[in-house]
Protein backbone atom coordinates (compact mmCIF):
# COMPACT_ATOMS: atom_id res chain seq x y z
CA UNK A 1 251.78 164.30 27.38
CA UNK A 2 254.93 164.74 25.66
CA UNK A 3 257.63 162.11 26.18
CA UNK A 4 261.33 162.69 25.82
CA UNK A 5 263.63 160.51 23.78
CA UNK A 6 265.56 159.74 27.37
CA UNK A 7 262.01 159.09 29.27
CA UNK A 8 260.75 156.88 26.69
CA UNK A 9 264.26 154.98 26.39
CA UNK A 10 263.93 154.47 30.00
CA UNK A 11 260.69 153.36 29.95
CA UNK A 12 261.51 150.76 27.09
CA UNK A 13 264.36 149.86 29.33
CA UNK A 14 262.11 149.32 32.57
CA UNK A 15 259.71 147.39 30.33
CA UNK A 16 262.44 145.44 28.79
CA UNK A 17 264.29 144.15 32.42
CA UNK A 18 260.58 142.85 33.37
CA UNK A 19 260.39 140.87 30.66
CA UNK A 20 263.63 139.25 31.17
CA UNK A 21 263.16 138.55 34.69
CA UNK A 22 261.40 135.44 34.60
CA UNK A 23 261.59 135.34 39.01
CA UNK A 24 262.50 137.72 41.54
CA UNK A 25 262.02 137.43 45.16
CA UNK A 26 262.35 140.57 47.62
CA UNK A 27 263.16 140.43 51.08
CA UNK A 28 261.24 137.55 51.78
CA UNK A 29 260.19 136.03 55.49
CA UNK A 30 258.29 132.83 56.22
CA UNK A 31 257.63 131.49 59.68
CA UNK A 32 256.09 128.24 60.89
CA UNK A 33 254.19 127.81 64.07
CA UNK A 34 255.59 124.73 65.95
CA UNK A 35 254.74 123.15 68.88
CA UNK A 36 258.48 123.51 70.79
CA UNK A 37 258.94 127.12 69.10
CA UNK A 38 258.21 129.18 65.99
CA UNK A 39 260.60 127.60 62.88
CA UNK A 40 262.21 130.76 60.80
CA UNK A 41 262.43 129.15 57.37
CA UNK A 42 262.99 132.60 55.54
CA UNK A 43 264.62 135.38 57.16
CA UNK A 44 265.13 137.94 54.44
CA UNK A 45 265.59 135.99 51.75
CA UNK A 46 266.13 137.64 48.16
CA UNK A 47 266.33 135.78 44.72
CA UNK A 48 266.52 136.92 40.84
CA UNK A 49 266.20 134.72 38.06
CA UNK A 50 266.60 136.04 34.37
CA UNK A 51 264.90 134.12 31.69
CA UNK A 52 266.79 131.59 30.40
CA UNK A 53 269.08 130.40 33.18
CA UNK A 54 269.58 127.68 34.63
CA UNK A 55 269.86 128.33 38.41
CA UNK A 56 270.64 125.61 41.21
CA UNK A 57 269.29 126.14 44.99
CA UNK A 58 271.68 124.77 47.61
CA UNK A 59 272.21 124.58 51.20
CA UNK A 60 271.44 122.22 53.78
CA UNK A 61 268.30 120.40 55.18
CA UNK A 62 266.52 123.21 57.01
CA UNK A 63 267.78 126.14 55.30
CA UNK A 64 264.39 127.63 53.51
CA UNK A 65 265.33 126.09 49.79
CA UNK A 66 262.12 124.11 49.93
CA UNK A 67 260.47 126.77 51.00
CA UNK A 68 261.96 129.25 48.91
CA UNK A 69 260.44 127.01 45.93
CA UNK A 70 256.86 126.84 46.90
CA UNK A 71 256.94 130.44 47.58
CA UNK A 72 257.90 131.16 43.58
CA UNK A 73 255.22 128.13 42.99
CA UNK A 74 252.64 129.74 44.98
CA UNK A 75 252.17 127.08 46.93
CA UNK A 76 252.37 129.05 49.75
CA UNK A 77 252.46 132.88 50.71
CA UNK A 78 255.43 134.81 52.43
CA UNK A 79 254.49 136.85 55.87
CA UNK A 80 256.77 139.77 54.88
CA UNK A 81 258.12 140.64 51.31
CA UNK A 82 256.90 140.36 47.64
CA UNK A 83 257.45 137.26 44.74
CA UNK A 84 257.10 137.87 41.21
CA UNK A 85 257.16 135.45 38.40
CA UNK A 86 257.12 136.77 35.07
CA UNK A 87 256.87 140.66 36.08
CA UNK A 88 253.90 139.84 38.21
CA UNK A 89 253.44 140.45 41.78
CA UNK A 90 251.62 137.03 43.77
CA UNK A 91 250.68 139.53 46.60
CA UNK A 92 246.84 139.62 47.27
CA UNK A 93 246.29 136.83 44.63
CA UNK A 94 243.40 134.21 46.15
CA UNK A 95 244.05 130.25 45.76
CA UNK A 96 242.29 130.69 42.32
CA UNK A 97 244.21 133.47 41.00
CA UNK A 98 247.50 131.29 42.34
CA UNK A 99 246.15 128.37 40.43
CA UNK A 100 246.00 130.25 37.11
CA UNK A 101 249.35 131.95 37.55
CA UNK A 102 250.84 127.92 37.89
CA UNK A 103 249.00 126.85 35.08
CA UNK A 104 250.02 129.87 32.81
CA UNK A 105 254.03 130.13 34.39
CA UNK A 106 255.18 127.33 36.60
CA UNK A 107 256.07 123.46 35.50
CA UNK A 108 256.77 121.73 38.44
CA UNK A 109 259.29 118.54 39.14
CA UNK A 110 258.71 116.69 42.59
CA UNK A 111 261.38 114.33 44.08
CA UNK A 112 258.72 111.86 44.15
CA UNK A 113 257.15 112.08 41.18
CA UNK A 114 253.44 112.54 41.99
CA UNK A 115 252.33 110.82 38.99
CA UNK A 116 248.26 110.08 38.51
CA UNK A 117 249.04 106.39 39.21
CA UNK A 118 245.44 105.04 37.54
CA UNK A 119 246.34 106.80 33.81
CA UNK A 120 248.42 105.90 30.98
CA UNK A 121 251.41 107.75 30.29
CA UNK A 122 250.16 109.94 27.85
CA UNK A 123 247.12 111.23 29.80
CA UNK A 124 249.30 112.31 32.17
CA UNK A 125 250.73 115.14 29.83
CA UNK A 126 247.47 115.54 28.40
CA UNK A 127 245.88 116.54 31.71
CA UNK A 128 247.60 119.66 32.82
CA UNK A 129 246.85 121.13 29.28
CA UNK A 130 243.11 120.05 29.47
CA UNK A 131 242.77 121.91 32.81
CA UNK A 132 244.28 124.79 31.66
CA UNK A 133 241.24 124.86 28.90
CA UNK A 134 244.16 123.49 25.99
CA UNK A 135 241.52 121.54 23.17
CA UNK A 136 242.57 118.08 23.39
CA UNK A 137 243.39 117.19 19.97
CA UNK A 138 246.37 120.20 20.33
CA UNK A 139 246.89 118.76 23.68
CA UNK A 140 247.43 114.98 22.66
CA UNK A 141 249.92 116.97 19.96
CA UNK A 142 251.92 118.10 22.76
CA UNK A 143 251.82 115.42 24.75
CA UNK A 144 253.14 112.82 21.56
CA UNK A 145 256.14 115.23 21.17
CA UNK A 146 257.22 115.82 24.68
CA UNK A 147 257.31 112.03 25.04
CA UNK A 148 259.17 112.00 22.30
CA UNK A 149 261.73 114.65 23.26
CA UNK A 150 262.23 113.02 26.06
CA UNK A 151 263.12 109.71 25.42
CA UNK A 152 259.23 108.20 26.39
CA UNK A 153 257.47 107.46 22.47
CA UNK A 154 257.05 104.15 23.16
CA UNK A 155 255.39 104.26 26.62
CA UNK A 156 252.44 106.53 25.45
CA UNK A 157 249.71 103.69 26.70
CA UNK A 158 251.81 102.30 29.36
CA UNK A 159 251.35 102.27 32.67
CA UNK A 160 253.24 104.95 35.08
CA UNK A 161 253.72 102.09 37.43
CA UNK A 162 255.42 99.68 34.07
CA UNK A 163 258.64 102.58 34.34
CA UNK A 164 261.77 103.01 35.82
CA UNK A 165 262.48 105.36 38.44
CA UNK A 166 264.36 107.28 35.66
CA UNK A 167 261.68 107.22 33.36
CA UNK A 168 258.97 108.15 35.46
CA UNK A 169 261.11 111.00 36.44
CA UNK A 170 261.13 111.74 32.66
CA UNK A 171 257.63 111.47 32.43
CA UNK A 172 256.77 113.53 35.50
CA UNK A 173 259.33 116.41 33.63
CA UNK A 174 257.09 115.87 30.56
CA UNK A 175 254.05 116.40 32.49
CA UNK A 176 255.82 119.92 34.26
CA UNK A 177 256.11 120.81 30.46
CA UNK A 178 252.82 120.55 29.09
CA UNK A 179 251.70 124.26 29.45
CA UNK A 180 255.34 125.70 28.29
CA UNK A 181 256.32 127.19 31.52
CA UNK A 182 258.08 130.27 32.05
CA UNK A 183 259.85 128.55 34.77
CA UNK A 184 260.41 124.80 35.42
CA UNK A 185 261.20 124.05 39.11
CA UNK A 186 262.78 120.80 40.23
CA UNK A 187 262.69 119.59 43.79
CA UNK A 188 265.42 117.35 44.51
CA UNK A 189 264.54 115.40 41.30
CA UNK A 190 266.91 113.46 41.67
CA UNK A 191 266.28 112.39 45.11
CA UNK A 192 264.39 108.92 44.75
CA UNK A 193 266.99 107.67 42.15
CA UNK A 194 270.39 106.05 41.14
CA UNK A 195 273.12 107.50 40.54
CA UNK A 196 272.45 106.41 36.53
CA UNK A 197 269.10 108.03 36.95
CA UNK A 198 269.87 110.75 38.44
CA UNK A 199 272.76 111.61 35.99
CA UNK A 200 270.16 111.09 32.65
CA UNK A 201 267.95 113.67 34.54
CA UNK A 202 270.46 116.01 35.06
CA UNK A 203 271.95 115.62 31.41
CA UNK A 204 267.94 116.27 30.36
CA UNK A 205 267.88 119.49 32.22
CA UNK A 206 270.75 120.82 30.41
CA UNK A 207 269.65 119.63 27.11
CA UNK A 208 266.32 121.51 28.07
CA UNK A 209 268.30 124.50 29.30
CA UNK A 210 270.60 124.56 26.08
CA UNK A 211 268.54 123.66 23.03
CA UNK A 212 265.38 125.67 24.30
CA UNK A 213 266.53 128.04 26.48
CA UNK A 214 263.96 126.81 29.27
CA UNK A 215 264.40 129.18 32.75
CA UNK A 216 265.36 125.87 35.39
CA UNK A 217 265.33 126.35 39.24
CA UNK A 218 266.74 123.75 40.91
CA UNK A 219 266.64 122.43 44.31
CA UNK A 220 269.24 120.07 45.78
CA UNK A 221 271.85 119.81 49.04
CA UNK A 222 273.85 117.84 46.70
CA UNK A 223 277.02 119.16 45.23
CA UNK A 224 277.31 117.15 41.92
CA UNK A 225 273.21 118.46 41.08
CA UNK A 226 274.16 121.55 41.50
CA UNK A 227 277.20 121.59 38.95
CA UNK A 228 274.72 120.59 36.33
CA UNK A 229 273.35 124.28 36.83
CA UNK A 230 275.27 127.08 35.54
CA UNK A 231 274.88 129.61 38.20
CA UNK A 232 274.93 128.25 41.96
CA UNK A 233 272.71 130.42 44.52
CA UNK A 234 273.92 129.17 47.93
CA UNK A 235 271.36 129.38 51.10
CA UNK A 236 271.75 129.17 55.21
CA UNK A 237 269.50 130.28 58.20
CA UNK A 238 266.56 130.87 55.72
CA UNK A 239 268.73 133.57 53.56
CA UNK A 240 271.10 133.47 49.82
CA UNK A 241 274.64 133.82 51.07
CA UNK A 242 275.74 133.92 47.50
CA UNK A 243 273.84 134.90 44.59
CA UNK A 244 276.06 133.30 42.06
CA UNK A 245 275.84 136.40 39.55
CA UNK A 246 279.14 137.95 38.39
CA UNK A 247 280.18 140.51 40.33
CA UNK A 248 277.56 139.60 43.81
CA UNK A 249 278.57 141.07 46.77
CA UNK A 250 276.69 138.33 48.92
CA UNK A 251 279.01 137.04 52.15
CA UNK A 252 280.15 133.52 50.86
CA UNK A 253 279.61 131.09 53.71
CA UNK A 254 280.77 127.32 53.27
CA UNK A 255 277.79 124.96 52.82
CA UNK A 256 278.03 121.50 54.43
CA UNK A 257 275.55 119.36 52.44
CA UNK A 258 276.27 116.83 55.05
CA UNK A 259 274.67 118.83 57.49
């Protein structure tokens, strides 16, 4: 088959927006059985991430953000509409398949931590790389200069339990970066600490965002999070009201965080 200068430009151009869309979510619905009535936590909800940004989720409690995040995690699946993470659909993809597609694309950051309580510091950014079939001499590598990016060298054979609430937070974004993500999500990671913890996180975010280019979702209700981000996506009634991109054409709707 013979391919035109214009067709194959195309093509190269097709290829080349895939690659630089590290997340996009299409017209996406999610609906929880409850015992009063059905919840609607997604109701059309659409979402593009390039590689490299830094994007912050907001909207109040109850308006699909959470949800929105497991969804790109594969955590869970949507009843209506398609995710992709990296250029590749999650549709039809068994827990298994999900598993590897986390291992290979997805660092995640829980409000809580969710630290393995009963190993040091260091084994708990050795173990994500282990399971993902990483040697563990090059894992132990990894893990040595994450800690040290990130402010931890000295804690290697501590105890999680020994750390601040700040520093376990550190040590639980270490952990999200084992595997070199495509896409690090945070849930409310700064939820569980001061307001001096929550501002180191935030200034380690942007440090990860600037020096690496790392692609950063982030989830929060909280106005000051957000401004750490450097485009705002704003959610209510389980959809984006505004994108944040230049030029979106998304209704604006004022966000009460209080609500």
């Amino acid at each position: 088959m013979i391919v035109t200068g214009r067709a194959c430009d195309e093509e190269t151009a097709v290829e080349q927006s895939m690659k630089e869309t590290a997340v996009e979510v299409r017209a996406v619905y999610r609906t929880f059985e409850a015992e009063v009535a059905p919840v609607r936590a997604l109701r059309g909800a659409d979402l593009t991430v390039t590689a490299g940004e830094f994007v912050a989720v907001m909207g109040p409690s109850g308006c699909g953000k959470s949800t929105l995040l497991n969804l790109i995690a594969g955590l869970d699946v949507p009843d209506e509409g398609e995710v992709f993470v990296a250029g590749e659909s999650l549709r039809g993809k068994d827990a298994n398949d999900l598993a590897r597609m986390r291992r290979t694309h997805i660092g995640i950051v829980f409000q809580f931590f969710n630290l393995l309580e009963g190993m040091t510091v260091q084994e708990n950014v050795v173990m994500p790389a282990l399971i993902a079939g990483v040697k563990r001499k090059a894992a132990e590598t990894r893990a040595r200069d994450l800690l040290d990016l990130l402010g931890l060298p000295d804690k290697a054979k501590a105890a999680p339990t020994t750390l601040s609430g700040g520093q376990r937070q550190r040590l639980a974004i270490a952990r999200a970066l084992a595997n070199r993500p495509t896409v690090l999500l945070a849930d409310e990671p700064t939820g569980a600490l001061d307001s001096d913890g929550g501002d180191e996180i935030l200034e380690l975010f942007r440090r990860l965002h600037d020096d690496s280019g790392q692609t950063i979702v982030l989830i929060t209700h909280d106005q000051p999070v957000a401004d750490a981000a450097s485009r705002l996506v704003r959610m209510r009634d389980g959809r984006v009201v505004d994108d944040g991109s230049a030029g979106a054409t998304g209704i604006a709707v004022s966000v009460n965080a209080s609500e």
